[in-house]
C-alpha atoms as a PDB file:
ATOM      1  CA  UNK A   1      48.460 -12.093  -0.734  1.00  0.00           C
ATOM      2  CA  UNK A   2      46.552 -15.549  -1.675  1.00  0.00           C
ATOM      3  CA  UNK A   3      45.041 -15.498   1.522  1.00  0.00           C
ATOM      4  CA  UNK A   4      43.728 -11.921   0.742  1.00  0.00           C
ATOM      5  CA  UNK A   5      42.399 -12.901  -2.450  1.00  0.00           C
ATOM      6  CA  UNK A   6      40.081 -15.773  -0.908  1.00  0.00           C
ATOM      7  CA  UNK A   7      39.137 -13.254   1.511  1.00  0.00           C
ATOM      8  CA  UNK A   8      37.938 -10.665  -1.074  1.00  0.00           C
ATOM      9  CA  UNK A   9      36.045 -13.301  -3.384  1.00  0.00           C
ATOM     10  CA  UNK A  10      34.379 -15.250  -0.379  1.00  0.00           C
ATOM     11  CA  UNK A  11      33.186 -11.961   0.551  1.00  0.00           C
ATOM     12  CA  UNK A  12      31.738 -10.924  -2.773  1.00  0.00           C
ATOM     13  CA  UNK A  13      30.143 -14.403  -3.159  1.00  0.00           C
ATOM     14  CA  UNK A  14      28.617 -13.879   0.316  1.00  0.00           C
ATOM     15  CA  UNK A  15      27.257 -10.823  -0.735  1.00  0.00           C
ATOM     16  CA  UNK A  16      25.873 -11.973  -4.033  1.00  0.00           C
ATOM     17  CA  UNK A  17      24.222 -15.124  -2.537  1.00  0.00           C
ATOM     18  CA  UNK A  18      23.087 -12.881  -0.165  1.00  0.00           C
ATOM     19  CA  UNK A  19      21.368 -10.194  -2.459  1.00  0.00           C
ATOM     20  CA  UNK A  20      19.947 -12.862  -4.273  1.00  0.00           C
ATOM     21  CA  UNK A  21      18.310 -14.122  -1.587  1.00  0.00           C
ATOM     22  CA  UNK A  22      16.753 -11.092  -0.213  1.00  0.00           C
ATOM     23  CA  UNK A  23      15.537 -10.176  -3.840  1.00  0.00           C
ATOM     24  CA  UNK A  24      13.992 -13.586  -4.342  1.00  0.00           C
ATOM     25  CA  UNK A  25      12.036 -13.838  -0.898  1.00  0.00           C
ATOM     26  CA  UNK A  26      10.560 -10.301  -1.874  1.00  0.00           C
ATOM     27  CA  UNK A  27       9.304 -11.668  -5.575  1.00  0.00           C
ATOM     28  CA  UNK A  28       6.125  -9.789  -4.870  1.00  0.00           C
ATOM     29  CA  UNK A  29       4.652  -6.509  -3.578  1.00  0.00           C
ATOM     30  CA  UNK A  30       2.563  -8.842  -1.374  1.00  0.00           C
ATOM     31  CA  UNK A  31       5.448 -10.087   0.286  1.00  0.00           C
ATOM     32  CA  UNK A  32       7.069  -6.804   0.761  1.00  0.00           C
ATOM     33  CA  UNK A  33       4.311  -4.724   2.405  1.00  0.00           C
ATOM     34  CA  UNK A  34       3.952  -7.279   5.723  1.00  0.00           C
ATOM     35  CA  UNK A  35       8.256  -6.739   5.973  1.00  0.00           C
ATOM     36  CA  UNK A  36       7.458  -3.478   6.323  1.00  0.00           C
ATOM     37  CA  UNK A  37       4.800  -4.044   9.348  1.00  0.00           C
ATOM     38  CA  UNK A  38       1.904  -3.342   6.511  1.00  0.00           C
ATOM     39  CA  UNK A  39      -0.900  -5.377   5.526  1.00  0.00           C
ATOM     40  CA  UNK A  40      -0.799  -6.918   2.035  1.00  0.00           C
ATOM     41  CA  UNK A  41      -4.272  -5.874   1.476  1.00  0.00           C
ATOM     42  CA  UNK A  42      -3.495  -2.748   1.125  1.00  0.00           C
ATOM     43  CA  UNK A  43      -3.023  -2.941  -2.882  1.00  0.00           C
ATOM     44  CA  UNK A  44      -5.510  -5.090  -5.637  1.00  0.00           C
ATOM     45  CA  UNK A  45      -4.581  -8.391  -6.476  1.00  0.00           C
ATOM     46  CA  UNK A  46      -3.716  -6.925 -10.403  1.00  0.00           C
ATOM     47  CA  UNK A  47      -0.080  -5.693  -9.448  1.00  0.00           C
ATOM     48  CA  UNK A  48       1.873  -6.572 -12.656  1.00  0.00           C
ATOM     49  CA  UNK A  49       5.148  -4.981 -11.328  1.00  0.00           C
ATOM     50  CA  UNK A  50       6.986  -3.079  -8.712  1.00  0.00           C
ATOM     51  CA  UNK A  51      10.340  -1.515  -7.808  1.00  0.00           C
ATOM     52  CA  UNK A  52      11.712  -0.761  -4.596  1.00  0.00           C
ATOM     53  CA  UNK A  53      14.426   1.546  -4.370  1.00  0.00           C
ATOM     54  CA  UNK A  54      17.397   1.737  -1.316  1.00  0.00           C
ATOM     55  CA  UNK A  55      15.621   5.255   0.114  1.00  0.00           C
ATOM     56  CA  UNK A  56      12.079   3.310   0.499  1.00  0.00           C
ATOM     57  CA  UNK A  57      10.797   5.069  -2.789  1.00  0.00           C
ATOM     58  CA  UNK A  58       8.540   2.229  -4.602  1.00  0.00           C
ATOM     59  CA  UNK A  59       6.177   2.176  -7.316  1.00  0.00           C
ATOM     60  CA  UNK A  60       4.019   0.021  -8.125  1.00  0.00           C
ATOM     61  CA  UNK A  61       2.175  -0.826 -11.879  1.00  0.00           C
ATOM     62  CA  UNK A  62      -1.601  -2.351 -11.921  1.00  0.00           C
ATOM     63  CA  UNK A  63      -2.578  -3.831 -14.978  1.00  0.00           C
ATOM     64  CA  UNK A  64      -5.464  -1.279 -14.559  1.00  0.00           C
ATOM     65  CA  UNK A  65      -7.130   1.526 -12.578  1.00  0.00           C
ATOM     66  CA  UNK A  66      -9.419  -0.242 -10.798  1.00  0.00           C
ATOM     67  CA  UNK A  67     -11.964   0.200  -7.479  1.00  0.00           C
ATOM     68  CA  UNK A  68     -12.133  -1.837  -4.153  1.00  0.00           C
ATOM     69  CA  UNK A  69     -15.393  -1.124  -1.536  1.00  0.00           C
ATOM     70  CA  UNK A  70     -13.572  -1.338   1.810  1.00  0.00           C
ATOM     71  CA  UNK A  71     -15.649   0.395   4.556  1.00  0.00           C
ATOM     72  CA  UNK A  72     -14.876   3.083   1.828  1.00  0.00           C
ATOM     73  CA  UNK A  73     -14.835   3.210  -2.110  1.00  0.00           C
ATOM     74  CA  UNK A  74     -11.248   3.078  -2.947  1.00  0.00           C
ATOM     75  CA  UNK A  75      -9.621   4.203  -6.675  1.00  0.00           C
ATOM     76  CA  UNK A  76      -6.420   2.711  -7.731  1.00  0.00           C
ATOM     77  CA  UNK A  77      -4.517   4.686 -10.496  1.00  0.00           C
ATOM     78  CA  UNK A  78      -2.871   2.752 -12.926  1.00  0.00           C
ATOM     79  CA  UNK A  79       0.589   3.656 -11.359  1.00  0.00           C
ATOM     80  CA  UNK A  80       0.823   3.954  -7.176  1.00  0.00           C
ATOM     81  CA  UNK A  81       3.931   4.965  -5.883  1.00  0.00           C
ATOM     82  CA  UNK A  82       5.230   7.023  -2.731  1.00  0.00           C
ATOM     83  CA  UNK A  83       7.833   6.410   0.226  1.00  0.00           C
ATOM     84  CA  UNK A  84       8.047   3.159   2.415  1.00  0.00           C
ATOM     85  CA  UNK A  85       9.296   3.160   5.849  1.00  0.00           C
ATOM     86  CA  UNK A  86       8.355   0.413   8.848  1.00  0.00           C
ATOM     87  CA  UNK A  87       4.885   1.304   9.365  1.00  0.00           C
ATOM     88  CA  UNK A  88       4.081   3.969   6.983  1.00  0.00           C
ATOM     89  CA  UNK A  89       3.870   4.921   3.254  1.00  0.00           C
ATOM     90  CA  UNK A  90       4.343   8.349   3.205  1.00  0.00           C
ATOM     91  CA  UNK A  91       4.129  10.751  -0.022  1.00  0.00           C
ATOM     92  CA  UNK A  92       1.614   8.476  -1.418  1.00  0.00           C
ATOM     93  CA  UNK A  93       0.139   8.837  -5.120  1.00  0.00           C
ATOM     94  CA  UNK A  94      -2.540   6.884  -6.833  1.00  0.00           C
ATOM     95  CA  UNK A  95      -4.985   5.934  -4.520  1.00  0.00           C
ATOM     96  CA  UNK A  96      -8.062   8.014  -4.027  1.00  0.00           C
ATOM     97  CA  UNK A  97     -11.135   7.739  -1.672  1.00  0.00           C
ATOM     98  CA  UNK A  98     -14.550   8.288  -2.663  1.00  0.00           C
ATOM     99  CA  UNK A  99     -16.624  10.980  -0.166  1.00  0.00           C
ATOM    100  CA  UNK A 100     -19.992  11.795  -0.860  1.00  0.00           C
ATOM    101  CA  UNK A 101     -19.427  12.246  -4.596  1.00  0.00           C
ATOM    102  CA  UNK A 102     -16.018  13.516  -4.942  1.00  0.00           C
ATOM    103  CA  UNK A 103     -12.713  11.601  -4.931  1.00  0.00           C
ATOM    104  CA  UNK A 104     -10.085  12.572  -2.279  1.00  0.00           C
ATOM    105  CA  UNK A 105      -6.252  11.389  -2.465  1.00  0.00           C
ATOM    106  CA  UNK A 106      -4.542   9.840   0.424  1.00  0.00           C
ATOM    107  CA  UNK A 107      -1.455  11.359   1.163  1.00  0.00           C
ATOM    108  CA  UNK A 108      -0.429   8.798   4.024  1.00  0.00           C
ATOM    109  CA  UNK A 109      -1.057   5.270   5.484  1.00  0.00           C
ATOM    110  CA  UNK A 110       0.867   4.402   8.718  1.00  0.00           C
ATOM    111  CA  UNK A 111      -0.187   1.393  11.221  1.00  0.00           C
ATOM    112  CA  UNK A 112       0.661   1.310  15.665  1.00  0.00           C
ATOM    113  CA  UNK A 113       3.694   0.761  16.324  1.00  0.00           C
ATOM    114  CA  UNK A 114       3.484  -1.893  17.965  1.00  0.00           C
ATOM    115  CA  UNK A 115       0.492  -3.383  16.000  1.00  0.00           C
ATOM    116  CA  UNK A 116      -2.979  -2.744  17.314  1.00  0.00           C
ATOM    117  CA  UNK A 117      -5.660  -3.446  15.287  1.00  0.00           C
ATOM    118  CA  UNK A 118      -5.830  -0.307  13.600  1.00  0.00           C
ATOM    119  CA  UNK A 119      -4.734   1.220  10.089  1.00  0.00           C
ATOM    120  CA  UNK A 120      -4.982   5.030   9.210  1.00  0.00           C
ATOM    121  CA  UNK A 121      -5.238   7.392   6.808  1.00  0.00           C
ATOM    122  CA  UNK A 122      -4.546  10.666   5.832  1.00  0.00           C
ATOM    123  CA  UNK A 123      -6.308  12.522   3.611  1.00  0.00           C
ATOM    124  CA  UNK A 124      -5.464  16.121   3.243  1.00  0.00           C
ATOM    125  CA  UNK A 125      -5.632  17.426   7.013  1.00  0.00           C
ATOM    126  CA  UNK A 126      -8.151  14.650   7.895  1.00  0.00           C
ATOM    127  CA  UNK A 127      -6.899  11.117   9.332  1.00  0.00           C
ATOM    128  CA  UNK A 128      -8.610   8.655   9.887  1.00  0.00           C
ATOM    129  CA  UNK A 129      -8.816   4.795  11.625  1.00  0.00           C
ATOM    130  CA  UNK A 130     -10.114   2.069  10.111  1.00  0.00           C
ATOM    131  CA  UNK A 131     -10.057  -1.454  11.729  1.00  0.00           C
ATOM    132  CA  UNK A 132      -6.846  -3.354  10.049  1.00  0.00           C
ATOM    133  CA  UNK A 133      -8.684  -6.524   9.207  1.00  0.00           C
ATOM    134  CA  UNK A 134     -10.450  -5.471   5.597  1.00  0.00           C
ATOM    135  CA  UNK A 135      -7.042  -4.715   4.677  1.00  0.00           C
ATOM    136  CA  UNK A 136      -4.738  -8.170   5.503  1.00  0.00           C
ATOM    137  CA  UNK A 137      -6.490 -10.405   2.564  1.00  0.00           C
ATOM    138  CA  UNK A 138      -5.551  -8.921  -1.118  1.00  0.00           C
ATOM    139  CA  UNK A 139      -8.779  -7.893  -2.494  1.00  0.00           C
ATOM    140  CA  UNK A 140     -10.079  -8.315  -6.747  1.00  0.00           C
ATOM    141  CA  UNK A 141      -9.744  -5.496  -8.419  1.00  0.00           C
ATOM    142  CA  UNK A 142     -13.289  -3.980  -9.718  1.00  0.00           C
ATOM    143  CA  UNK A 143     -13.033  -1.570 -12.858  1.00  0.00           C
ATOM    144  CA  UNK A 144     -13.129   1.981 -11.938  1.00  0.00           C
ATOM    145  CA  UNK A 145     -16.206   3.912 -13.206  1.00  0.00           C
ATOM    146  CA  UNK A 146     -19.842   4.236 -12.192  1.00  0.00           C
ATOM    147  CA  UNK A 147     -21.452   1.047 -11.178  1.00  0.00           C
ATOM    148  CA  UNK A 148     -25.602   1.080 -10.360  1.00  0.00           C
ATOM    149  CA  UNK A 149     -25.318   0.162  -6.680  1.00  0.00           C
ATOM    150  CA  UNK A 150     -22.856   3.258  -6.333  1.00  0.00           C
ATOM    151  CA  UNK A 151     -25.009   5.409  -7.954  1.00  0.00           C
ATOM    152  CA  UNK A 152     -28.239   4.071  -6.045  1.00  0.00           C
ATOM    153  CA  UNK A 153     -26.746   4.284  -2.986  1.00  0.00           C
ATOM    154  CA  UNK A 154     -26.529   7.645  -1.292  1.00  0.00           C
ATOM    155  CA  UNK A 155     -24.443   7.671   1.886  1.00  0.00           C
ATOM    156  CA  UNK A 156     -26.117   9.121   5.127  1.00  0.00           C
ATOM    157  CA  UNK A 157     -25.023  12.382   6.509  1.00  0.00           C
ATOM    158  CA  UNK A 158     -23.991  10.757   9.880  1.00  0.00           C
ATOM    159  CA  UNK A 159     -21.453   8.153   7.947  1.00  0.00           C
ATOM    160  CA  UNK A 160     -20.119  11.547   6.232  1.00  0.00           C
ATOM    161  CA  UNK A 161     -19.645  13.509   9.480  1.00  0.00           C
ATOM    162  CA  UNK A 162     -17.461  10.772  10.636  1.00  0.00           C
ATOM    163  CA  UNK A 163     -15.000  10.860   8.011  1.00  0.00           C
ATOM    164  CA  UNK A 164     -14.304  14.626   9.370  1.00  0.00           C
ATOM    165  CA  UNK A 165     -13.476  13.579  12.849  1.00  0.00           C
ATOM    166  CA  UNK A 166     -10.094  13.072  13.476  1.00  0.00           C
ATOM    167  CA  UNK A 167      -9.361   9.962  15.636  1.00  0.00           C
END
């Protein structure tokens, strides 16, 4: 019966050392999106919290809405959240893109499996491929809102026709 005892707490203290472990070597969102096959760029360096629950459902706090210029204007909501799997976010919420002059949510992000140099995005029926590079650094976060050079700058009609293609 001693023997049994051992055997139970050796386990448990396995276990705990264990989960301690795992939750200390994912300390930040930045950590957790490459575990998952995802680039870490793929959020604004103003994350002030995140949880991660057992199903894959995460959220994720920003200390602000905020906007990033990848090869597209990005939004950031205060709160992000939506469904991790290896490879994908799925059910996403919180993060807009910017076409012509209306914002469009992104329902999806999923990379190759196996990697490629590719990322894409889905955006109501629409998806779209975007070279993976812009998105592996963690990029500042800009305040959301009207800036000059967006307003100056009027996007051609060709760069617009291209976000309709599916690829």
């Amino acid at each position: 019966m001693a023997l049994h005892r051992f055997s139970f707490s050796t386990l448990f203290l396995l276990s705990l050392t264990l989960l301690t472990t795992t939750t200390l070597s994912l300390s930040t969102v930045y950590d957790l999106l490459p575990k998952y096959g995802l680039p870490s760029g793929l959020l604004p360096d103003s994350v002030t919290n995140f949880t991660l629950s057992d199903d894959g459902w995460f959220v994720v706090c920003l200390a602000r809405s905020c906007e990033i210029e990848f090869d597209y204007r990005v939004r950031y909501d205060r709160t992000v959240s939506g469904r991790i799997s290896y490879g994908s976010i799925t059910e996403l919420e919180g993060i807009q893109v910017k076409r012509l002059f209306i914002w469009l949510d992104v329902d999806e992000i999923k990379v190759d499996l196996p990697p490629t140099d590719s990322i894409y995005f889905k955006v109501g029926f629409i998806n779209k491929k975007l070279g993976i590079d812009q998105f592996k650094t963690v990029h500042s976060c800009g305040v959301s809102g009207c800036s000059w050079k967006s307003f100056l700058q009027l996007p051609g009609m060709v760069n617009e026709a291209e976000m309709l293609i599916t690829e």
